[in-house]
Protein backbone atom coordinates (compact mmCIF):
# COMPACT_ATOMS: atom_id res chain seq x y z
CA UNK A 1 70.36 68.86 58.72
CA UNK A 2 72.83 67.06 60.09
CA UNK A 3 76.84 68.66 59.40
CA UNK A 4 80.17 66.74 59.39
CA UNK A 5 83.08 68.69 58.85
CA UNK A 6 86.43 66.32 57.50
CA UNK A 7 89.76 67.92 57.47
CA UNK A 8 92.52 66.55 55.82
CA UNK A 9 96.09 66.51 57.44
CA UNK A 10 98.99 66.40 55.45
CA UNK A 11 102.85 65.51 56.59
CA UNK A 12 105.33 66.48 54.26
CA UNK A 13 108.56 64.95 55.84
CA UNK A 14 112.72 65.56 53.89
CA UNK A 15 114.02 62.13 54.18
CA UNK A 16 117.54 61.99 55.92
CA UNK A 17 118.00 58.22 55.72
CA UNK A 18 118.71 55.31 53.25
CA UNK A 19 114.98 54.20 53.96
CA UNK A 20 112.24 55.66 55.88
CA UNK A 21 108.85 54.76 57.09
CA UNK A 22 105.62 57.56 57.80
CA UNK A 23 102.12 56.58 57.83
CA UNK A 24 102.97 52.70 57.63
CA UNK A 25 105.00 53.44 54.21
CA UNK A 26 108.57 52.38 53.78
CA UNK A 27 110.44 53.76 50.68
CA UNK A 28 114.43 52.67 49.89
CA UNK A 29 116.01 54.73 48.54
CA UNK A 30 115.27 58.05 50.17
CA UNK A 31 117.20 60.44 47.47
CA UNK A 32 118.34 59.88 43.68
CA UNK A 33 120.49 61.63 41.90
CA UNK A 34 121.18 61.28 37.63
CA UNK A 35 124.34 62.08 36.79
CA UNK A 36 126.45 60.65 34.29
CA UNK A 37 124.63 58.57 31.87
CA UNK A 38 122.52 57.31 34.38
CA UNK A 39 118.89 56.95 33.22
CA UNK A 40 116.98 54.80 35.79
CA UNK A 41 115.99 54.14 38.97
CA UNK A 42 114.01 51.88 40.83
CA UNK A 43 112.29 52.43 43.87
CA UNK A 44 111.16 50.08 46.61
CA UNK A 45 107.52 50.31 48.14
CA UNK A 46 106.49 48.76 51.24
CA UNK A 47 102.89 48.52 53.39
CA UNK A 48 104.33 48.15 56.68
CA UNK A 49 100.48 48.65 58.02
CA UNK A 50 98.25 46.13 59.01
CA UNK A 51 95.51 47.43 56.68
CA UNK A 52 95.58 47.63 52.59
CA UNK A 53 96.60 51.66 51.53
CA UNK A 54 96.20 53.87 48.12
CA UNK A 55 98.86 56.32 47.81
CA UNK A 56 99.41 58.55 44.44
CA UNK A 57 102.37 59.82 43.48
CA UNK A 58 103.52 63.57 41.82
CA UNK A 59 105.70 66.00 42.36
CA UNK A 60 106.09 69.25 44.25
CA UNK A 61 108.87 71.52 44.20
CA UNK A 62 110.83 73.03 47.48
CA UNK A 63 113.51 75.15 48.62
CA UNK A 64 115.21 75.33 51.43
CA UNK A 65 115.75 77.67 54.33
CA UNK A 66 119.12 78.50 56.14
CA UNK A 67 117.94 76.75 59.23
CA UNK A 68 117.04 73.47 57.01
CA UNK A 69 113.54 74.14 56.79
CA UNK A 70 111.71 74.03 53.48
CA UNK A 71 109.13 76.33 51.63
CA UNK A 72 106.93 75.26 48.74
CA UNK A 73 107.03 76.76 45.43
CA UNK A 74 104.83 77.02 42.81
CA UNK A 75 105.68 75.59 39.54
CA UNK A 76 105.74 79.17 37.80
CA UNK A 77 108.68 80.53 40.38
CA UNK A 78 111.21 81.64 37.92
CA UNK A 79 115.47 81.46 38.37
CA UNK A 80 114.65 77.50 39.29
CA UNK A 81 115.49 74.29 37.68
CA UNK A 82 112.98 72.21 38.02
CA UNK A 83 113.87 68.17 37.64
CA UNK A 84 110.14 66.84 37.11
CA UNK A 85 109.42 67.61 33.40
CA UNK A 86 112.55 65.28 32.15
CA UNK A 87 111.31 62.77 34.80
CA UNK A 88 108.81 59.81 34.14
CA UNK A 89 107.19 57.29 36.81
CA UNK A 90 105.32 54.81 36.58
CA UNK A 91 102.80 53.72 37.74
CA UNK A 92 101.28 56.98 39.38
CA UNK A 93 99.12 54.79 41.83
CA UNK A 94 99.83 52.25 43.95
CA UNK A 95 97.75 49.79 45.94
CA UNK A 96 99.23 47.74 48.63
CA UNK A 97 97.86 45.29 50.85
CA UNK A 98 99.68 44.71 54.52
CA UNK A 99 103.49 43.65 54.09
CA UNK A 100 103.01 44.21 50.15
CA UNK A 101 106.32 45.68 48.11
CA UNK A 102 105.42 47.50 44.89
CA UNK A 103 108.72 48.42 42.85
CA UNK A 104 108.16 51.93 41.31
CA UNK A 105 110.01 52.63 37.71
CA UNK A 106 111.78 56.31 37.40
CA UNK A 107 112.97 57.39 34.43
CA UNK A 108 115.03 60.84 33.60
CA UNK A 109 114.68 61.86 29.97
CA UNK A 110 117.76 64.67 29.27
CA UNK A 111 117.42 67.58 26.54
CA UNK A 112 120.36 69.09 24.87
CA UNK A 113 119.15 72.13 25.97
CA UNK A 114 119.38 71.70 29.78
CA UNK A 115 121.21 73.96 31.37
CA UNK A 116 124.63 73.24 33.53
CA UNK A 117 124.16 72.55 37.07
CA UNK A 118 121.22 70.90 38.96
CA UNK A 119 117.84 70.49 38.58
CA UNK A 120 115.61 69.33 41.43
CA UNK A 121 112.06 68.37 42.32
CA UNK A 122 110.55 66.10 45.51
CA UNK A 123 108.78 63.28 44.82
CA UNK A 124 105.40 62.75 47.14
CA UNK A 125 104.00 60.15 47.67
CA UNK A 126 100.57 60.66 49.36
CA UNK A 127 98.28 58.27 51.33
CA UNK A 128 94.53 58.67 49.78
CA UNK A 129 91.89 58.49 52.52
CA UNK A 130 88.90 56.06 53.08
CA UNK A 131 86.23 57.21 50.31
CA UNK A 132 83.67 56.08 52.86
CA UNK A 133 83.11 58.94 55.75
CA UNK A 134 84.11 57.04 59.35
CA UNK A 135 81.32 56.93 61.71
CA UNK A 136 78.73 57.46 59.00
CA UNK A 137 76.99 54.21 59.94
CA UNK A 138 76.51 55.31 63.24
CA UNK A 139 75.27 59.01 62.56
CA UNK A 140 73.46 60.45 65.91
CA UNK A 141 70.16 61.45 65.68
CA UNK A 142 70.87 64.89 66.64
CA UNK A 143 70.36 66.95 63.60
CA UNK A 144 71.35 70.09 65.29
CA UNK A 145 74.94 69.94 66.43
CA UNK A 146 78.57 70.23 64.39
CA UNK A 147 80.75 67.68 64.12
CA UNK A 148 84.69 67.90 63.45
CA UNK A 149 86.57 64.84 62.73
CA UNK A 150 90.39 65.00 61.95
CA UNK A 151 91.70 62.40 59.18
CA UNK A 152 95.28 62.20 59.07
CA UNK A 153 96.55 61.87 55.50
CA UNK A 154 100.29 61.12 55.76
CA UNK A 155 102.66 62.00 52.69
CA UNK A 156 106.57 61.45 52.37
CA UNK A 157 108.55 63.12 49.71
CA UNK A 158 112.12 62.69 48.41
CA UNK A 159 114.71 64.62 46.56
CA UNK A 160 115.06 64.29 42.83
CA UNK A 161 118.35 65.77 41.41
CA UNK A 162 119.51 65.73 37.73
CA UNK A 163 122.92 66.97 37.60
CA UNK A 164 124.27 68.19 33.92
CA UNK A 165 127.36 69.63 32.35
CA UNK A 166 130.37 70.21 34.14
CA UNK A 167 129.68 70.16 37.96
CA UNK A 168 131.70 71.35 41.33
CA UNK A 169 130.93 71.49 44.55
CA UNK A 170 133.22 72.51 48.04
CA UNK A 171 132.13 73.20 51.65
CA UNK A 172 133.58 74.36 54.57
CA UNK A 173 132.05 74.45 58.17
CA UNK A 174 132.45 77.17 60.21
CA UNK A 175 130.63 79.02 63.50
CA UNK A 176 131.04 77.05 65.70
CA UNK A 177 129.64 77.06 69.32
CA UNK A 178 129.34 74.99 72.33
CA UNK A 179 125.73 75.53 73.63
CA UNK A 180 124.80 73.99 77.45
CA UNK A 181 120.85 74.16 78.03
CA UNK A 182 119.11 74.52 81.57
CA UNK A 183 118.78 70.61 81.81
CA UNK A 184 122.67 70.07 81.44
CA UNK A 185 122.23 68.89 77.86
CA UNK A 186 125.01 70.28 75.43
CA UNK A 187 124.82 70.97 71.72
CA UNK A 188 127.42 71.64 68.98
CA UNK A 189 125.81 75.04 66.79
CA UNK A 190 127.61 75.19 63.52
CA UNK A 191 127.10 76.52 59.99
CA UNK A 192 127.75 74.50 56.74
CA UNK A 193 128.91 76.70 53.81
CA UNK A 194 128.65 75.57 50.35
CA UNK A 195 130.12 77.11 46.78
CA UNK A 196 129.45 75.36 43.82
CA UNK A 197 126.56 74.92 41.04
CA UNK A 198 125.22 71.71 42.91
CA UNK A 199 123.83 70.75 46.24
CA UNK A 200 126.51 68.90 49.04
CA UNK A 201 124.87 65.90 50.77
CA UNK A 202 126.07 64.45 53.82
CA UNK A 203 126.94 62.71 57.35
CA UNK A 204 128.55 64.89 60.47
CA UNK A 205 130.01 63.44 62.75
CA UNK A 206 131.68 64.99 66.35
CA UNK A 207 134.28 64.34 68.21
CA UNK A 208 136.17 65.16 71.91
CA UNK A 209 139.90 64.95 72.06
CA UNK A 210 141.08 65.29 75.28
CA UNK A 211 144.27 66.72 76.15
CA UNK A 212 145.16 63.25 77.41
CA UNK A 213 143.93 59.86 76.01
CA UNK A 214 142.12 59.13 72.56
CA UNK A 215 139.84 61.08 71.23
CA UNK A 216 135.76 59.67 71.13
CA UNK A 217 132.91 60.26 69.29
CA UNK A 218 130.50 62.53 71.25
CA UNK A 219 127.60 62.98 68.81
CA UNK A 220 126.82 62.80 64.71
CA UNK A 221 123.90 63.92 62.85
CA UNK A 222 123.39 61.47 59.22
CA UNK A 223 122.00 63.20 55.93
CA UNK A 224 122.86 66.57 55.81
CA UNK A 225 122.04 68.05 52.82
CA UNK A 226 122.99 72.13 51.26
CA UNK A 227 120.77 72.76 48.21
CA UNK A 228 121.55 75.14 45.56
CA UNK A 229 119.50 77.78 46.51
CA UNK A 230 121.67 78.63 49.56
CA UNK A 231 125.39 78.95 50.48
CA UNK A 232 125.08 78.17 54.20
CA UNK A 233 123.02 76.03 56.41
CA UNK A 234 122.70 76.11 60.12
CA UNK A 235 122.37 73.22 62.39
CA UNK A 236 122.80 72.28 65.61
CA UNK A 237 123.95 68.72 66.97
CA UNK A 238 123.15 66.91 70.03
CA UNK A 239 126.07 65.72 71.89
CA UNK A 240 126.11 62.73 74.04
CA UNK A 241 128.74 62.95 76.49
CA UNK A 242 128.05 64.42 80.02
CA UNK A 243 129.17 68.19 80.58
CA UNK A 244 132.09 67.13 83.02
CA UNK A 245 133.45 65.38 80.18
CA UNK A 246 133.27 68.07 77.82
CA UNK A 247 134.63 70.69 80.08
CA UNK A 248 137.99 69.50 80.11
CA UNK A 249 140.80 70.63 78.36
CA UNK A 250 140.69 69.64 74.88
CA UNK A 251 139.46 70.11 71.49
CA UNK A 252 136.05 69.32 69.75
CA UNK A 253 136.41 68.52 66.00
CA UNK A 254 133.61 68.08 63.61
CA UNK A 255 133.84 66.46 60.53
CA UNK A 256 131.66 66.83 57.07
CA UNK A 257 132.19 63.92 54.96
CA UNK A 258 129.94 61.56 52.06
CA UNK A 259 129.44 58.83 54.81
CA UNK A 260 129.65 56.17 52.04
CA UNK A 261 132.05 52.93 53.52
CA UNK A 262 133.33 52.66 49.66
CA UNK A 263 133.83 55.94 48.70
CA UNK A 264 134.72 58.37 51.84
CA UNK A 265 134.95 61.68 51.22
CA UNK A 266 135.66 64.34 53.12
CA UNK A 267 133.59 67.86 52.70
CA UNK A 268 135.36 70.07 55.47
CA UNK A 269 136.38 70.21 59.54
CA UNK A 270 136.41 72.41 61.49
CA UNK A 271 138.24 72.46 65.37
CA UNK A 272 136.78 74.16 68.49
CA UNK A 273 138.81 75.32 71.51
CA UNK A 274 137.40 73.55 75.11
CA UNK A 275 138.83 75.54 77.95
């Protein structure tokens, strides 16, 4: 008898920018947050393929690592506050042809008996496969050998927060390092702390002053984020000016802020010594 073996591949990606496109899906905004007496949310779909997609839509809850990585969790985890169960979307399933925009409904639904703090969950939005096997129509004849053929099934997901009751949040950066690699290339190592009963979200952005002239921007790294299930985060930035430059006297300054034009705001800094 004649054996095909499918295996499903599956992309979970954190979103770091205002919109973001994986597996010919674009989705604006890339992170909502409730707070206040906000209650809704739209979301903005997009088929940026060249062929009509399925995806479906749930939830799946994360945490993250110090190094910014994330592990799954299961539903049952206890000590976590989940955001999907005072969340609604609709509709669940989308179906877009090429250059088609679906607008996605997402509605939070507060209890008096939430807790204070923040509750979060990822949205994913998964893209079905083809119900009809590729390459079927041409089966070979030979009845005897195994066949493995790999279907990529891309998925995106973005954060979810609900944020209730009195709120805080401060961070400071500190650790930092001046790392030059065997190719010349230099990076800026540094650790974001956080204290507070919410997650900090934001841009960093690096910069050389020279003991003579103006100081430049030498690198910057957009969407940071701290969730609440950590203090500190460590992260390393790419810098773009060449080593000479960086190897004169001077100082390298580093600067955590909000990013937003309207409302800048400015999480820590942090100085480092170039000799």
């Amino acid at each position: 008898m004649h054996r095909r073996v499918i295996a499903l591949l599956i992309a979970v990606l954190a979103l770091n920018f205002l919109s973001f496109a994986q597996g010919n899906l674009l989705i604006t905004p890339t992170r909502v947050v409730f707070e206040g007496t906000k209650q809704r949310e739209e979301l903005n779909l997009v088929n940026i393929g060249n062929d009509t997609a399925v995806y479906s839509i749930s939830f799946l809850q994360y945490d993250m690592r110090e190094d910014g990585s994330f592990i799954t969790l299961e539903e049952s985890d206890s000590g976590h506050m989940f955001a999907d169960p005072y969340l609604r979307i609709f509709p669940r399933t989308v179906t877009l042809a090429p250059r088609e925009p679906q607008v996605i409904m997402l509605q939070c639904r507060r209890k008096p008996d939430m807790k204070t703090g923040e509750y979060r969950s990822h949205l994913y939005f998964r893209a079905e496969k083809n119900p009809e096997p590729l390459g079927l129509q041409n089966a070979s004849s030979d009845t005897s050998s195994l066949k493995v053929q790999l279907i990529p099934i891309f998925g995106l997901s973005i954060p979810i927060i609900i944020r209730s009751g009195e709120v805080s949040v401060s961070s400071s950066l500190s650790d930092l390092k001046l790392e030059t690699k065997p190719d010349s290339m230099q990076f800026l190592n540094l650790s974001i702390n956080r204290n507070g009963n919410i997650s900090v979200y934001g841009d960093l952005s690096v910069q050389f002053i020279p003991q003579h002239g103006k100081p430049y921007e030498i690198g910057s790294v957009k969407g940071i984020g701290v969730y609440t299930n950590i203090h500190k985060r460590s992260t390393s930035i790419k810098l773009n000016s060449p080593t000479a430059e960086l190897l004169e006297s001077g100082k390298i300054k580093v600067q955590y802020s909000s990013g937003s034009e309207t409302k800048h705001i400015v999480y820590g800094e942090a100085e480092l010594d170039v000799p």
